[in-house]
N, C-alpha and C. Protein backbone atom coordinates (compact mmCIF):
# COMPACT_ATOMS: atom_id res chain seq x y z
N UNK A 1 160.97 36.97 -81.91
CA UNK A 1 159.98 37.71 -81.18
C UNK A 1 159.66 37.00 -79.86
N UNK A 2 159.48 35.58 -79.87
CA UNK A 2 159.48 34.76 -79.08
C UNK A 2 160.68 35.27 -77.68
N UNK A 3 161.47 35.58 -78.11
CA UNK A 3 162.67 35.70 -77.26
C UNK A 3 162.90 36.69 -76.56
N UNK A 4 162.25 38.05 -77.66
CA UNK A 4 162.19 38.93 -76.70
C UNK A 4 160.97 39.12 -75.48
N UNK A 5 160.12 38.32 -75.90
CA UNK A 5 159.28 38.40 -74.90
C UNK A 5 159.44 37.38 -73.68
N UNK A 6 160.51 36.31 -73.93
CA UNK A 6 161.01 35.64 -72.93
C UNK A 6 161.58 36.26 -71.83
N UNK A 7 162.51 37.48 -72.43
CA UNK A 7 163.57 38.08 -71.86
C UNK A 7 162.73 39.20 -71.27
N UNK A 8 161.96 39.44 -71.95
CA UNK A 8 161.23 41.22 -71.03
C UNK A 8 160.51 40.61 -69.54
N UNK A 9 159.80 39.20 -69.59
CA UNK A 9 159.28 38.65 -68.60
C UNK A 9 160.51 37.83 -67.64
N UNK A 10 162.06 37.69 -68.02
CA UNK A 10 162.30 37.15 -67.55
C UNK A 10 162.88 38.72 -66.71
N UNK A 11 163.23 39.85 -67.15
CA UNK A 11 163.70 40.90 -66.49
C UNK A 11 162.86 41.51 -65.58
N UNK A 12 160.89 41.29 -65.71
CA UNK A 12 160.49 42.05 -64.94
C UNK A 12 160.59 41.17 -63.86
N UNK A 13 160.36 39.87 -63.76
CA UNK A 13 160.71 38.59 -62.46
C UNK A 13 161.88 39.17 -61.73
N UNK A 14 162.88 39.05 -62.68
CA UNK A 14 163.56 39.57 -61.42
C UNK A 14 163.87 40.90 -60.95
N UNK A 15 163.42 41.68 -61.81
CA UNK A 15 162.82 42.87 -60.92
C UNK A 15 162.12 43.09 -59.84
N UNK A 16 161.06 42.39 -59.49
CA UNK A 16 160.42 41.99 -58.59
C UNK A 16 160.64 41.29 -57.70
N UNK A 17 161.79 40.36 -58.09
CA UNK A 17 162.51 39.61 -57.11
C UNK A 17 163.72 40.55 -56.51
N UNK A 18 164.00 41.23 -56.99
CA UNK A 18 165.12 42.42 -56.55
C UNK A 18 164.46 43.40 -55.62
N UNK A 19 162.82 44.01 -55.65
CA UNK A 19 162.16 44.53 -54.97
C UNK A 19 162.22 43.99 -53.88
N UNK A 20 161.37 42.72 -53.64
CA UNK A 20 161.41 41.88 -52.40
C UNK A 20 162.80 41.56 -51.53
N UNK A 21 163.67 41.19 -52.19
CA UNK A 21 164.58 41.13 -51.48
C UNK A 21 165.11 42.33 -51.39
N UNK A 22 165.22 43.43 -51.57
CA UNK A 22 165.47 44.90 -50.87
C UNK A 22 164.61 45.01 -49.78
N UNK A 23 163.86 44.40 -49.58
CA UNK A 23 162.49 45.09 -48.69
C UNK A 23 163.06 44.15 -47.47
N UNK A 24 162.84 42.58 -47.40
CA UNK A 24 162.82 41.33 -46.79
C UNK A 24 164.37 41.62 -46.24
N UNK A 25 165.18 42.04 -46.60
CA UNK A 25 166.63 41.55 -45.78
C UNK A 25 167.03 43.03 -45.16
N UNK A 26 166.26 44.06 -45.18
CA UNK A 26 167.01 45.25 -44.68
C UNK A 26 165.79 45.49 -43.49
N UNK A 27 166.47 45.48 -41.99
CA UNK A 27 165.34 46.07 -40.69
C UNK A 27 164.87 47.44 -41.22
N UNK A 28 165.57 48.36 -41.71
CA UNK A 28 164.50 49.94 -41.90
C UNK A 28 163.57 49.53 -42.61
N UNK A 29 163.40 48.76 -44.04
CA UNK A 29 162.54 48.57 -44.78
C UNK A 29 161.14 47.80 -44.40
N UNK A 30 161.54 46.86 -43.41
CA UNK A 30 161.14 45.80 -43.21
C UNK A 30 159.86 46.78 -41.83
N UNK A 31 160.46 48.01 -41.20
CA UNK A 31 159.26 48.97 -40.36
C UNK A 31 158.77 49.13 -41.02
N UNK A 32 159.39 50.05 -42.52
CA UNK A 32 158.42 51.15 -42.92
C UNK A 32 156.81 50.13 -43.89
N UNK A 33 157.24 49.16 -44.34
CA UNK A 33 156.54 48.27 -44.53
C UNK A 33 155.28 47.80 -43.21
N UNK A 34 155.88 47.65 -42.44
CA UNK A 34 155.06 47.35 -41.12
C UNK A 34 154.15 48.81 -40.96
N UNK A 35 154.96 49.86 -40.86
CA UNK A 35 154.00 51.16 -40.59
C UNK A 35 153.38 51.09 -41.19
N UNK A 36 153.39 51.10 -42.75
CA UNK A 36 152.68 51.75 -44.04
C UNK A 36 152.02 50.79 -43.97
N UNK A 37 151.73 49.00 -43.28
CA UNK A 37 150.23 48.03 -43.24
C UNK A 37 149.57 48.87 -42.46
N UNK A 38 149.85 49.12 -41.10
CA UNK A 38 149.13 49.87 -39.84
C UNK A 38 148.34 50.75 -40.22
N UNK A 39 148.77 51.94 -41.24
CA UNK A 39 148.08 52.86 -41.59
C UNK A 39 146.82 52.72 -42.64
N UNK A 40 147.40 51.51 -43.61
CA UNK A 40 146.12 51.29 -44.36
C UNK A 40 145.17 50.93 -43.59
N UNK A 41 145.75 49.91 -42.87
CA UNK A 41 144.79 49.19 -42.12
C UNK A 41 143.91 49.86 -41.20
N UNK A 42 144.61 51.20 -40.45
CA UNK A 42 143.66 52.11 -39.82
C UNK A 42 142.48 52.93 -40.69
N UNK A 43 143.00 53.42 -42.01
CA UNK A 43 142.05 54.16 -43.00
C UNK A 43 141.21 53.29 -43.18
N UNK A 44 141.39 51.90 -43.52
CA UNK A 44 140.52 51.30 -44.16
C UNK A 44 139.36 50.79 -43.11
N UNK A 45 140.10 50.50 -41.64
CA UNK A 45 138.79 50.63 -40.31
C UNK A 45 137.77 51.55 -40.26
N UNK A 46 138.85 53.10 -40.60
CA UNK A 46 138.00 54.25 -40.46
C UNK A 46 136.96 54.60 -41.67
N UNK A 47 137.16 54.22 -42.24
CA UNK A 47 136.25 54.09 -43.42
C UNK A 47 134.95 53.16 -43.13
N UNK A 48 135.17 51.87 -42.82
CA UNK A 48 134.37 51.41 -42.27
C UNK A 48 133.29 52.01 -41.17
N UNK A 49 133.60 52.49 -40.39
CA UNK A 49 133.30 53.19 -39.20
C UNK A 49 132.51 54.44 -39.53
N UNK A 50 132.82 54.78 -40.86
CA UNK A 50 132.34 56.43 -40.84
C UNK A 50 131.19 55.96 -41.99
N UNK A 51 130.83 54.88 -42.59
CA UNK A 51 130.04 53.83 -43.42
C UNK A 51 129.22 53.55 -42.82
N UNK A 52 129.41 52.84 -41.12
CA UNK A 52 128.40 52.59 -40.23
C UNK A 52 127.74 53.78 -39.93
N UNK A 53 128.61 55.11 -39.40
CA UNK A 53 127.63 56.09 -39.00
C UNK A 53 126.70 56.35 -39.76
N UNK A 54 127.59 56.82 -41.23
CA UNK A 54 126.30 57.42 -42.39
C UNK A 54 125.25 56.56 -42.59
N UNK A 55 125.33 54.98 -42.31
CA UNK A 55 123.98 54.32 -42.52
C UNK A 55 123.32 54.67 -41.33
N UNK A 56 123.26 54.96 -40.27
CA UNK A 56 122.65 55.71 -39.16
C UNK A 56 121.67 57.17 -39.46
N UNK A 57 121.48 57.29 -40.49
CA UNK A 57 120.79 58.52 -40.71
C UNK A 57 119.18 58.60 -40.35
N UNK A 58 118.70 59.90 -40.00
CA UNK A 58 117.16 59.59 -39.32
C UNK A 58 116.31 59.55 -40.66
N UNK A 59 114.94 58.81 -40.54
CA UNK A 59 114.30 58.95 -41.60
C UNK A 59 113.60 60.18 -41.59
N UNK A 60 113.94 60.30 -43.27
CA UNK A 60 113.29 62.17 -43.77
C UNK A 60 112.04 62.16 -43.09
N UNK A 61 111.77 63.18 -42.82
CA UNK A 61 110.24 63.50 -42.18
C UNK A 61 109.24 63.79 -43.57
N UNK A 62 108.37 63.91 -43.77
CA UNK A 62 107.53 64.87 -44.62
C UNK A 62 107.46 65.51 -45.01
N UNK A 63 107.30 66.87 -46.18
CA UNK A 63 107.15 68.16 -45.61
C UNK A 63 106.48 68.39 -45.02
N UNK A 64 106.30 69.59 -44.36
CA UNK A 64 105.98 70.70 -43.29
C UNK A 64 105.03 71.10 -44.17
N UNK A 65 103.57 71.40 -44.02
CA UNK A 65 102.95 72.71 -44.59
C UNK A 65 102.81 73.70 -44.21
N UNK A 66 103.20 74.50 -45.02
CA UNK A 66 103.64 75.85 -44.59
C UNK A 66 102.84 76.35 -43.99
N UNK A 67 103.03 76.97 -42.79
CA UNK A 67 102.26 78.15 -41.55
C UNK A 67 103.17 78.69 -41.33
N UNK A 68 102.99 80.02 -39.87
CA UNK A 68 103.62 80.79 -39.08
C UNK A 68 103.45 80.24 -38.08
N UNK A 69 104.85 80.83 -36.99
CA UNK A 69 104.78 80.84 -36.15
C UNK A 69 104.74 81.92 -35.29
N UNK A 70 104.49 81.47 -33.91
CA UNK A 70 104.71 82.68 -32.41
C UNK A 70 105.85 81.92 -32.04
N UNK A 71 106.55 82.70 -31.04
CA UNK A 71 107.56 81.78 -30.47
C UNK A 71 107.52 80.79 -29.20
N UNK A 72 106.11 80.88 -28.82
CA UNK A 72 105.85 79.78 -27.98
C UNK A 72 105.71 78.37 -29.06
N UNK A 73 105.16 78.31 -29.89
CA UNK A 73 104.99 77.36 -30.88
C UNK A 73 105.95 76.79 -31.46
N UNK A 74 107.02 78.01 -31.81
CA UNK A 74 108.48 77.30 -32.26
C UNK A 74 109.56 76.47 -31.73
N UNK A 75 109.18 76.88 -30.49
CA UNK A 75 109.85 76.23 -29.50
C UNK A 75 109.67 74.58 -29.23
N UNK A 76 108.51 74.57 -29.70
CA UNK A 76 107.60 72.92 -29.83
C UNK A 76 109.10 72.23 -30.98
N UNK A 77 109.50 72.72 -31.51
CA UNK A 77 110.22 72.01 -31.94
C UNK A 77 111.63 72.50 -32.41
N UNK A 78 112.28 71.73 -31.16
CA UNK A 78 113.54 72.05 -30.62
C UNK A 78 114.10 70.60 -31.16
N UNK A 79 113.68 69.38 -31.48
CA UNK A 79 114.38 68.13 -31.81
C UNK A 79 113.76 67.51 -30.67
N UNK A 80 113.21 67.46 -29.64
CA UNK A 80 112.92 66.44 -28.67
C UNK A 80 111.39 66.31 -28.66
N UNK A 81 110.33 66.65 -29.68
CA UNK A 81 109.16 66.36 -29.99
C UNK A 81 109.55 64.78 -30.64
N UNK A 82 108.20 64.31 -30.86
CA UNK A 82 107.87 62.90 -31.14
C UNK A 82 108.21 63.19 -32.53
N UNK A 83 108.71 63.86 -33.33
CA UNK A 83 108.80 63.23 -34.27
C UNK A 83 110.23 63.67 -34.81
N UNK A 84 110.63 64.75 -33.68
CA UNK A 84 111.84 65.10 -33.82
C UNK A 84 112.48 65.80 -34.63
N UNK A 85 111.49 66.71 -35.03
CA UNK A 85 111.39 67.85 -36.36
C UNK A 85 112.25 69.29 -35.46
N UNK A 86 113.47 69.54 -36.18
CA UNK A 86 113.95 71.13 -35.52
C UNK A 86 113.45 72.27 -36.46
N UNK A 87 113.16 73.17 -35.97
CA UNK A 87 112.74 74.31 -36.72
C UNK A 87 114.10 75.77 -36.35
N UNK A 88 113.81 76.91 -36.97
CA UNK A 88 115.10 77.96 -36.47
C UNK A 88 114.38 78.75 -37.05
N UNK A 89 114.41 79.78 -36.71
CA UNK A 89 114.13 81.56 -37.20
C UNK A 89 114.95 82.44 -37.28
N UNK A 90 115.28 82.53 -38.69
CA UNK A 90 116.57 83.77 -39.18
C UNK A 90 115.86 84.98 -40.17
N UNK A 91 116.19 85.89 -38.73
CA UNK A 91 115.35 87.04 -39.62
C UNK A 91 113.86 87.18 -40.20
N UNK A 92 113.32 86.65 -39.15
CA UNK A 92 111.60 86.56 -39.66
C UNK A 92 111.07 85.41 -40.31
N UNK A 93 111.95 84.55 -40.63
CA UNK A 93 111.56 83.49 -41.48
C UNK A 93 111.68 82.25 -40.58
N UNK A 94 110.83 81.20 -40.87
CA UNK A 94 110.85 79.83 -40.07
C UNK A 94 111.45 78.89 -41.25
N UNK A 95 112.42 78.32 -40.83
CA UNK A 95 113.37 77.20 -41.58
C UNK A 95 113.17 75.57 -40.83
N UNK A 96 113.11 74.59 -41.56
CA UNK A 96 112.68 73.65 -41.42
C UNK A 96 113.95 72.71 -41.51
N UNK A 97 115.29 72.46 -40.43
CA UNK A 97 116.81 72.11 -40.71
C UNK A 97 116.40 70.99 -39.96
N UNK A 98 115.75 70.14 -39.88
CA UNK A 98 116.00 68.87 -39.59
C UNK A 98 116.91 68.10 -40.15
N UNK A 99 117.26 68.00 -41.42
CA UNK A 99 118.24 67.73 -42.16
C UNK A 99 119.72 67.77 -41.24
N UNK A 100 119.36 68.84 -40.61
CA UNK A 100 120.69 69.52 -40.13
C UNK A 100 121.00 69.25 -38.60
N UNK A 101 120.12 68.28 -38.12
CA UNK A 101 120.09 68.01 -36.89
C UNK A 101 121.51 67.35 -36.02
N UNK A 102 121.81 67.08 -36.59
CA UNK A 102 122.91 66.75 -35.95
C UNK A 102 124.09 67.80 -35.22
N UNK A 103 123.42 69.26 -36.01
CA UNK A 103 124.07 70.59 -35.46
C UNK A 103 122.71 71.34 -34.54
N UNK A 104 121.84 71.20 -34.77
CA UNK A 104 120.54 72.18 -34.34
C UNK A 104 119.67 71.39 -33.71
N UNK A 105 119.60 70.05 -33.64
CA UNK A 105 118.95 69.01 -32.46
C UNK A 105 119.68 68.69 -31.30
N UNK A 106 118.95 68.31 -30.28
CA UNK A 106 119.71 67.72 -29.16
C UNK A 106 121.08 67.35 -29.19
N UNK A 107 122.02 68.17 -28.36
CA UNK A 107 123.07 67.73 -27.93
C UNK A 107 124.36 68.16 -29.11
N UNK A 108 123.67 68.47 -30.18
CA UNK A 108 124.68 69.33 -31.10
C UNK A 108 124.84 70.88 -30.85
N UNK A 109 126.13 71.34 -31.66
CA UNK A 109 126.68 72.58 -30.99
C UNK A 109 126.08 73.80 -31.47
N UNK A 110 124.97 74.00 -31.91
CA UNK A 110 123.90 74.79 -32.45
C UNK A 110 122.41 74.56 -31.94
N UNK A 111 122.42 73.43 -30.80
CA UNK A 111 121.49 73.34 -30.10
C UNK A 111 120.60 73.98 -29.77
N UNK A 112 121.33 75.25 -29.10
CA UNK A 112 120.50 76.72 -28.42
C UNK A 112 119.60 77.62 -29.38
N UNK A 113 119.57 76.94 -30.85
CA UNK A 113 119.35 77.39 -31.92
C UNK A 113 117.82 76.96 -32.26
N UNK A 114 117.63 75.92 -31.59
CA UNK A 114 116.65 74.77 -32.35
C UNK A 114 115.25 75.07 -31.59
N UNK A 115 114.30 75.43 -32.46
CA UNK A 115 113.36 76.22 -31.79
C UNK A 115 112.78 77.04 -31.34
N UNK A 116 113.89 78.02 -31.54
CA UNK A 116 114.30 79.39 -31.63
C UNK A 116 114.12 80.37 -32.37
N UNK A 117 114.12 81.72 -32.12
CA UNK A 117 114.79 83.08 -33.20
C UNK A 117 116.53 82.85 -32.83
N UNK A 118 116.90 82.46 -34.30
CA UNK A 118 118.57 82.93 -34.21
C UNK A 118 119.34 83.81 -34.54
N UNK A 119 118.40 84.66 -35.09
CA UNK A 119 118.82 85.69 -35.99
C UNK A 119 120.08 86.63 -35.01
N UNK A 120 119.61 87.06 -33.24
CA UNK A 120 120.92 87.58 -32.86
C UNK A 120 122.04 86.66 -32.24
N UNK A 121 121.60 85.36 -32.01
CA UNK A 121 122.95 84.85 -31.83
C UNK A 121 124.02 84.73 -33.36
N UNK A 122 123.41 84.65 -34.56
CA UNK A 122 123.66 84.17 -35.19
C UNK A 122 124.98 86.15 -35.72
N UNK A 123 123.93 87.07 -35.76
CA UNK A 123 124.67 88.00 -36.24
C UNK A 123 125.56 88.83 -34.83
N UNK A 124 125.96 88.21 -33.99
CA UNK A 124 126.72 88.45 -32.83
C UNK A 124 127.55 87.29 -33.01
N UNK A 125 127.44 86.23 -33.59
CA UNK A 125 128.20 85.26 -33.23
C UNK A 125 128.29 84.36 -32.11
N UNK A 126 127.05 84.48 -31.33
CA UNK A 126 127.19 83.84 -30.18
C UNK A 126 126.29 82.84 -29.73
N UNK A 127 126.66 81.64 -29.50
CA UNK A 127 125.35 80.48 -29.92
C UNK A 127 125.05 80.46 -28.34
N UNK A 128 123.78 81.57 -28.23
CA UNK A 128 123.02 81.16 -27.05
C UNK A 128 121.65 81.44 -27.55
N UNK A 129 120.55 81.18 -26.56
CA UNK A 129 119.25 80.39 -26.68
C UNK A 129 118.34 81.96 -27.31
N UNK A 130 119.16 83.28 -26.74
CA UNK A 130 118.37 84.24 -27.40
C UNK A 130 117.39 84.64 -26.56
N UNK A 131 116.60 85.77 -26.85
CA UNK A 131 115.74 86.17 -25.94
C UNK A 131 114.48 85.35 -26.06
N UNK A 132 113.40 85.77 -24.91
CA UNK A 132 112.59 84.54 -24.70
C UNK A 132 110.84 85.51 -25.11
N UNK A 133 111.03 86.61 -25.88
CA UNK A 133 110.17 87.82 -26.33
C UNK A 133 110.71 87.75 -27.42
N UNK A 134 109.40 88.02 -28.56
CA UNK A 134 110.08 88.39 -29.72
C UNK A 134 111.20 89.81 -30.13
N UNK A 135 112.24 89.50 -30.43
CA UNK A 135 113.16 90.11 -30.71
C UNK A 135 113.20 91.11 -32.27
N UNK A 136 113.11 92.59 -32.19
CA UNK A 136 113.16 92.97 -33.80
C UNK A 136 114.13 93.23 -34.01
N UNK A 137 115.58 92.97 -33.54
CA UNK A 137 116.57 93.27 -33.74
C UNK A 137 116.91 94.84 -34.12
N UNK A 138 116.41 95.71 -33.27
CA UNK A 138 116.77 97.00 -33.73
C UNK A 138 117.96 97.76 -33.33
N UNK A 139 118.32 97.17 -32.28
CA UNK A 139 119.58 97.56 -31.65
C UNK A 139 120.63 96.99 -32.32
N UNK A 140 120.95 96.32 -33.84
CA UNK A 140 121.79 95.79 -34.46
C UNK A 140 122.58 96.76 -34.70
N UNK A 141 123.77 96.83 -35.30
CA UNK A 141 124.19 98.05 -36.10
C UNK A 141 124.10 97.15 -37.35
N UNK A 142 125.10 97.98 -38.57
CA UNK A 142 124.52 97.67 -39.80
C UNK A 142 125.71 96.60 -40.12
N UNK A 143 126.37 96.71 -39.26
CA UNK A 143 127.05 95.06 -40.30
C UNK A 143 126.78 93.79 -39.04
N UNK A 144 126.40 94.06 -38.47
CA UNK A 144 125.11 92.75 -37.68
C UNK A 144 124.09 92.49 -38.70
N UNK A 145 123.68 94.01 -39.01
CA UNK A 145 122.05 93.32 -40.01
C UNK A 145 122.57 92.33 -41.02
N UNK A 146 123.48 93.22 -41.80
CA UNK A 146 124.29 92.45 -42.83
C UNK A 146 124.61 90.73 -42.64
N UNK A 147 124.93 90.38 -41.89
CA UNK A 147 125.28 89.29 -41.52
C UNK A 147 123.76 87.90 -41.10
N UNK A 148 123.14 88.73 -40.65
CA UNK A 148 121.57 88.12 -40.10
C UNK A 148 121.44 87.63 -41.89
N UNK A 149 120.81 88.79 -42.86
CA UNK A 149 120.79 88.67 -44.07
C UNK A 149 121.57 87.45 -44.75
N UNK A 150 122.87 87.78 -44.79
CA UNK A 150 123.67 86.76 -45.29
C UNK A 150 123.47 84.75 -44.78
N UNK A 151 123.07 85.29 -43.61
CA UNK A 151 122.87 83.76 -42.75
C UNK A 151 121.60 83.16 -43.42
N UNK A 152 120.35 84.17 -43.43
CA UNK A 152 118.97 83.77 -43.85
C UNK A 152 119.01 83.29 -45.59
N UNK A 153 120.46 84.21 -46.02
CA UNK A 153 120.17 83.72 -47.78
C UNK A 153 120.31 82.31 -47.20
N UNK A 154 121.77 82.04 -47.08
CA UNK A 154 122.24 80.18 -46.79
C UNK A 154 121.51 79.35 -46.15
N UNK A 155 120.20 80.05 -45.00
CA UNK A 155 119.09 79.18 -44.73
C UNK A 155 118.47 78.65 -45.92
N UNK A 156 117.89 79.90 -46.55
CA UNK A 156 116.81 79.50 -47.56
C UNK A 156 117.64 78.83 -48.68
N UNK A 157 118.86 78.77 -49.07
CA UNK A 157 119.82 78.09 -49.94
C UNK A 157 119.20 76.29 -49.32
N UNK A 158 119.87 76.18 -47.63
CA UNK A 158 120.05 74.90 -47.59
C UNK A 158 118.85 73.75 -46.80
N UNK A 159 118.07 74.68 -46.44
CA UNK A 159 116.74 74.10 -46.28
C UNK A 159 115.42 74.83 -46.54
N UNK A 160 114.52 74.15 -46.15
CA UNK A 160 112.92 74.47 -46.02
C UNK A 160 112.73 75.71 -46.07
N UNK A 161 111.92 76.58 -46.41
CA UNK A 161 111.33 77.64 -45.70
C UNK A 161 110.26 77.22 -45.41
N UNK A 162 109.56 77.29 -44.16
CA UNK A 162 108.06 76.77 -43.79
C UNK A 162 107.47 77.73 -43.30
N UNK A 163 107.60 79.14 -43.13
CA UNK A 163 106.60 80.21 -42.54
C UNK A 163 107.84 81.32 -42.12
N UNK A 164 106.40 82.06 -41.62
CA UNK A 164 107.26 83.26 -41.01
C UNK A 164 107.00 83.44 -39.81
N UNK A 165 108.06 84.00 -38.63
CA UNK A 165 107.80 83.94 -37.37
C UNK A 165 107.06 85.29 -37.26
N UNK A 166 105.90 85.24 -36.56
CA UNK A 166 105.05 86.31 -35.91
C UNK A 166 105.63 87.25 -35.28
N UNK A 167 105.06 88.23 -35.12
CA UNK A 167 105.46 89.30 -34.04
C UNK A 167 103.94 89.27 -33.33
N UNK A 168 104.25 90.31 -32.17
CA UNK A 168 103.35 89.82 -30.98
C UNK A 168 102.19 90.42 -31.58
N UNK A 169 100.68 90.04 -31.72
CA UNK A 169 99.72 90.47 -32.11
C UNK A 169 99.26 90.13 -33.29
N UNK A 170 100.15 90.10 -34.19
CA UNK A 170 100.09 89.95 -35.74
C UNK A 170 99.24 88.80 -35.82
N UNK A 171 98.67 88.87 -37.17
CA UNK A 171 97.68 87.46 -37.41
C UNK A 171 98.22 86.46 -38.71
N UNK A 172 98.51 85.16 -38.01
CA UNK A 172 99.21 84.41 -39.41
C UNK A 172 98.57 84.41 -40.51
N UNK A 173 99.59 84.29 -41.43
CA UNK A 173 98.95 84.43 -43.01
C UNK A 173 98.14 82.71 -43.50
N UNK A 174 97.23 83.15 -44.22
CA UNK A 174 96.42 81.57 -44.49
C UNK A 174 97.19 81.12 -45.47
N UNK A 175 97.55 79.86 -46.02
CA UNK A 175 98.70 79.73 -47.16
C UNK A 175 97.80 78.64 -47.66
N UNK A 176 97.59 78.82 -49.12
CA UNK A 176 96.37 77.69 -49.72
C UNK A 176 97.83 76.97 -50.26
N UNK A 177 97.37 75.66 -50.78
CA UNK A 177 98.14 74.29 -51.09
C UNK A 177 98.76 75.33 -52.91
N UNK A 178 98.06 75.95 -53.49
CA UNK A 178 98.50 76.67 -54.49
C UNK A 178 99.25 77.63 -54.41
N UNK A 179 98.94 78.21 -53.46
CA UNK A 179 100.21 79.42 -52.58
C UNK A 179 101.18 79.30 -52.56
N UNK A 180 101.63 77.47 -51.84
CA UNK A 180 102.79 76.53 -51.50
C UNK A 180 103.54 76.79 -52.58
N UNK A 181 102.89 75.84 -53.58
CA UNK A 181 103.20 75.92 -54.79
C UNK A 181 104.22 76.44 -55.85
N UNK A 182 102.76 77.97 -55.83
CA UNK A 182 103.72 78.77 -56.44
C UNK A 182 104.95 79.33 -55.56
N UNK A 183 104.82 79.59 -54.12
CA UNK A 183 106.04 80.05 -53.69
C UNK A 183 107.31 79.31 -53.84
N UNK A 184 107.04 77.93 -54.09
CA UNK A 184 108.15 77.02 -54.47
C UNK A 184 108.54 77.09 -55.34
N UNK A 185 107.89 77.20 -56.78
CA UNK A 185 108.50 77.44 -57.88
C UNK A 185 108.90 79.05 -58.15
N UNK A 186 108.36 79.92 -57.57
CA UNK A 186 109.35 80.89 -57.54
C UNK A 186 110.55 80.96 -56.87
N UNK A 187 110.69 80.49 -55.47
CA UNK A 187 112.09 80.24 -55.36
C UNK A 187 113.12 79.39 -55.92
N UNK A 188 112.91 78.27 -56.72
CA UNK A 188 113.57 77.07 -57.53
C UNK A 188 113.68 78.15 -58.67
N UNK A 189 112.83 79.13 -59.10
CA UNK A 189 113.29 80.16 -60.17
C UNK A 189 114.21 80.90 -60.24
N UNK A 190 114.42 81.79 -58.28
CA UNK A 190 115.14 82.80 -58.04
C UNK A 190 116.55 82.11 -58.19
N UNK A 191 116.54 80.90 -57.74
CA UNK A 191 117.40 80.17 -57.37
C UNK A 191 118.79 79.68 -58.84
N UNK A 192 117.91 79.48 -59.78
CA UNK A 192 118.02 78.76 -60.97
C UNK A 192 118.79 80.42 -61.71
N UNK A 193 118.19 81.46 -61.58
CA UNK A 193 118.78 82.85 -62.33
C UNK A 193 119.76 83.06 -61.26
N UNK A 194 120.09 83.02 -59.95
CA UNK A 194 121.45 82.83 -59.37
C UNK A 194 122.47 82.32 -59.83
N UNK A 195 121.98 81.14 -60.15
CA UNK A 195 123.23 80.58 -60.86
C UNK A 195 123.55 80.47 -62.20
């Protein structure tokens, strides 16, 4: 028994010694070896690198207690307030995507968004700042509306809801700390029979 285990260790040695010297005495082998360090060595930089960014993340804000807005007010927070909170309006509703800032704050490509009603850039497809009057979107046709809809589910899917945007005149709704509440656990409900 002794022997065969002499012999299985003496075959994988030089197996391994047969590897190396395939590799070590032939120039093609001897690149692809060189390439295939380069490349780890690049993944494993980039990894690094994309480690540094993610520790770069802003600190969570608070929640928001829930109010309405006008759209002079929403605009207060576009990402360049002091505390750097973005807000968005899809379809009547005020969403709280700070989370998401890196697309809907300063200098990201959803910018024109941040502070805003997005509801018609969003169901046109076209990321501009939107009108500067509240907008009821009536001139949509019906697979624009469709689409506004579809955008506002995946709002309320991936962030906040914090109010509803006003129309001109209207008077905001008072929202007691129990209001909050329950509106939260009914949506964590709606949410929960979705899936």
């Amino acid at each position: 028994m002794a022997t065969e285990q002499n012999t299985s260790r003496e075959e994988d040695s030089g197996f391994l010694i047969n590897i190396f010297y395939e590799i070590f005495t032939s120039p093609l082998n001897l690149c692809l070896v060189g390439i295939i360090s380069l490349l780890v060595y690049k993944i494993l930089k980039s990894r690094q690198s994309l480690t540094a960014v993610n520790e770069h993340v802003e600190p969570e804000l608070p929640k928001m207690k829930k109010r309405d807005f006008t759209l002079e007010e929403l605009k207060e927070y576009d990402g360049t307030g002091p505390e750097g909170r973005v807000l968005v309006a899809v379809n009547g509703k005020v969403f709280d995507v700070t989370k998401g800032k890196r697309f809907y704050g300063p200098g990201g490509p959803y910018a024109a968004f941040g502070g805003r009603d997005a509801s018609r850039g969003l169901a046109t497809f076209s990321v501009t700042g939107g009108k500067e009057e509240y907008d009821d979107l009536s001139d949509l046709n019906t697979v624009e509306m469709e689409s506004v809809r579809e955008w506002e589910m995946q709002f309320t899917e991936r962030y906040e809801y914090v109010g509803k945007l006003l129309k001109p005149g209207q008077k905001p709704t008072s929202y007691s700390d129990d209001e909050e509440e329950e509106a939260s656990q009914q949506e964590t409900s709606e949410k929960s029979k979705d899936e």
